[in-house]
N, C-alpha and C. Protein backbone atom coordinates (compact mmCIF):
# COMPACT_ATOMS: atom_id res chain seq x y z
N UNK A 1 19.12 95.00 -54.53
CA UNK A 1 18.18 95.26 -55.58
C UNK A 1 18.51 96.57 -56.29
N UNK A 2 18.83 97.35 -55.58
CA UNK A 2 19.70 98.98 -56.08
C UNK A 2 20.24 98.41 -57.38
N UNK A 3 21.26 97.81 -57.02
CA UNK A 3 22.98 97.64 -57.95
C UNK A 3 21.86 96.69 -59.15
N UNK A 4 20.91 95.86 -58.72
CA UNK A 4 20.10 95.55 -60.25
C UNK A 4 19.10 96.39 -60.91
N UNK A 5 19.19 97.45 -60.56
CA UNK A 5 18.10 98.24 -60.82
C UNK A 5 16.70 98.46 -61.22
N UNK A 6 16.50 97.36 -59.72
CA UNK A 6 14.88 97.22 -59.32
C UNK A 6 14.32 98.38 -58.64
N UNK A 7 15.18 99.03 -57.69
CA UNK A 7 14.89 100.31 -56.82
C UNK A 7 15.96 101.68 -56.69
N UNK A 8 15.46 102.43 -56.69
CA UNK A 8 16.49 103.54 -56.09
C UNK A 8 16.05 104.00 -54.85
N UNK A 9 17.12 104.30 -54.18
CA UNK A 9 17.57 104.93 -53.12
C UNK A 9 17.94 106.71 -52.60
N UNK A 10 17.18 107.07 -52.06
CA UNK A 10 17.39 108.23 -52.06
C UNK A 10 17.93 109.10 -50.66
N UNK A 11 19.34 109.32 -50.58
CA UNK A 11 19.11 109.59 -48.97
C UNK A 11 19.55 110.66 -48.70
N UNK A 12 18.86 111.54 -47.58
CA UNK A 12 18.36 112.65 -47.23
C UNK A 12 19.69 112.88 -46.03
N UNK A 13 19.86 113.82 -45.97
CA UNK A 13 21.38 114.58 -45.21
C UNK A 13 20.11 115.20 -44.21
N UNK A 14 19.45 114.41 -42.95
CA UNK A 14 19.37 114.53 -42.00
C UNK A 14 19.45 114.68 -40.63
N UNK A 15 19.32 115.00 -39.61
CA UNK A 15 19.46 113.91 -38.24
C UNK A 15 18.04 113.78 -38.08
N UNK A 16 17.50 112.44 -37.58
CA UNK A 16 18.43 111.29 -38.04
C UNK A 16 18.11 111.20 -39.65
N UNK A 17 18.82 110.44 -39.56
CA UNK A 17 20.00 109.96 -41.11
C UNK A 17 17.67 108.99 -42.02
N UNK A 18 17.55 109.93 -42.94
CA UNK A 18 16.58 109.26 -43.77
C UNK A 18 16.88 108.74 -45.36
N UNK A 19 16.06 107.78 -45.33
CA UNK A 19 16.49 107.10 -46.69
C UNK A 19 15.12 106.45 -47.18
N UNK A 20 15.30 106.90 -48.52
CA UNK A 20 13.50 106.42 -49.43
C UNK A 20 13.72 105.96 -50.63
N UNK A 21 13.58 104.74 -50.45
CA UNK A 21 13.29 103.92 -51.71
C UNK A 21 12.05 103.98 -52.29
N UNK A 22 12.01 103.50 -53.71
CA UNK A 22 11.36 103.82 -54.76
C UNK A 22 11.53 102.63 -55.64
N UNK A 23 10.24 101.73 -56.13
CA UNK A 23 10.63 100.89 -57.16
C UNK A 23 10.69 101.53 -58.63
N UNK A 24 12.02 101.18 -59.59
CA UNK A 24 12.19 101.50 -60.81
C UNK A 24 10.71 100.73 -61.62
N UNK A 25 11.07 101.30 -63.07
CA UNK A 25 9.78 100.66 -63.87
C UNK A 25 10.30 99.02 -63.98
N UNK A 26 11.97 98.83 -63.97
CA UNK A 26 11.92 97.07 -64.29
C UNK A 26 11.43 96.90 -62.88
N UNK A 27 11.73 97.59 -61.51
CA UNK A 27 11.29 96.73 -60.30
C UNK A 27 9.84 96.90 -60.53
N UNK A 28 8.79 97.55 -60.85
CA UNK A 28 7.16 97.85 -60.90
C UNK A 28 6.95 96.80 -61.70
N UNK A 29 7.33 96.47 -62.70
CA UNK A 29 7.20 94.95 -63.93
C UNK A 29 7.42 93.85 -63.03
N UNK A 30 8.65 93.57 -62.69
CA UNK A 30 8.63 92.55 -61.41
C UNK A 30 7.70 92.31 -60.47
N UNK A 31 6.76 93.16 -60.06
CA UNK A 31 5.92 93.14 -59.19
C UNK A 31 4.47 92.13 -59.86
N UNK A 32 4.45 91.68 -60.97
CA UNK A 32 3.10 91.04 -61.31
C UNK A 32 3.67 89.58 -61.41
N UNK A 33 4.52 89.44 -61.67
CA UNK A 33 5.59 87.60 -61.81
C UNK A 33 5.65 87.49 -60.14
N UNK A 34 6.15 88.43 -59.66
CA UNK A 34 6.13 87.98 -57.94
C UNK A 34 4.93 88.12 -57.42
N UNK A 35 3.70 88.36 -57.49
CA UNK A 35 2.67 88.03 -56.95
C UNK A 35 2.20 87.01 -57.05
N UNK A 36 2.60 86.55 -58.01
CA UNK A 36 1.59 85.18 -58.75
C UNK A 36 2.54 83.75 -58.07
N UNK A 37 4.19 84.51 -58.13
CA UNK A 37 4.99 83.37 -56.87
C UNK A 37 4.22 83.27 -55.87
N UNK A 38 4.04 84.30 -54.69
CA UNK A 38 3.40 84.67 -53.44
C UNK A 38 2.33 83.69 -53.55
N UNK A 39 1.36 83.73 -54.33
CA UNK A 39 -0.34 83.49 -54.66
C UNK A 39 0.34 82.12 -54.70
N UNK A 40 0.98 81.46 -55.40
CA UNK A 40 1.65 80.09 -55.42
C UNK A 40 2.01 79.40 -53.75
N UNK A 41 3.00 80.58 -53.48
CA UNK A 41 3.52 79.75 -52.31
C UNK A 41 1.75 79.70 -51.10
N UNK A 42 1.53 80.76 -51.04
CA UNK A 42 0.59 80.55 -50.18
C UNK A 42 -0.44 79.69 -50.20
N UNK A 43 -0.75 79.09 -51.64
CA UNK A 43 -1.48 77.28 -51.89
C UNK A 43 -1.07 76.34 -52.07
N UNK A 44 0.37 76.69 -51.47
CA UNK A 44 1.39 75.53 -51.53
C UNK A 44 1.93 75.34 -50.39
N UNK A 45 2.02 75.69 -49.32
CA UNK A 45 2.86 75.89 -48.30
C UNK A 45 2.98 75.06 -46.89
N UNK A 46 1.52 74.31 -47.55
CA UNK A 46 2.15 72.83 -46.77
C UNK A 46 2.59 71.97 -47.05
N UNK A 47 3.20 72.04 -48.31
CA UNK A 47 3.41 70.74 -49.47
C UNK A 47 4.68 70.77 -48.54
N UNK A 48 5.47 71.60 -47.90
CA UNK A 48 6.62 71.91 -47.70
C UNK A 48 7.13 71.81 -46.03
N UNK A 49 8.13 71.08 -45.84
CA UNK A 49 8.32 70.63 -44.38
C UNK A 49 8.76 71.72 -43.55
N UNK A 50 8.61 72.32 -42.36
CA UNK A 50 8.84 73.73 -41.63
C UNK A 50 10.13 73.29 -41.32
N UNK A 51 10.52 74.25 -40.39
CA UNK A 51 11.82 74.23 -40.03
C UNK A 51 12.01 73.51 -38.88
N UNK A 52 13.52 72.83 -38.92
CA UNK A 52 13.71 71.67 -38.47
C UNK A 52 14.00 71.90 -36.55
């Protein structure tokens, strides 16, 4: 998601080794189209056969 620049990455020269992501403004926009997937799958999710 980095390399599409939904999030950045920020990492900290620790021990141990820390790293903090952050959603960009296109990943924060993304966030209202993927809820409404989520809100979908979850009134849908027996339409759908589990794993085999």
């Amino acid at each position: 998601m980095e390399e599409h620049g939904l999030v950045d990455r920020e990492i900290h020269a620790e021990v141990p080794p820390r790293v903090e992501y952050s959603l960009t403004a296109p990943g924060a926009d993304a966030c209202v189209p993927l809820a409404h997937l989520r809100t979908w799958v979850e009134h849908n999710i027996d339409r759908f056969p589990g794993p085999a």
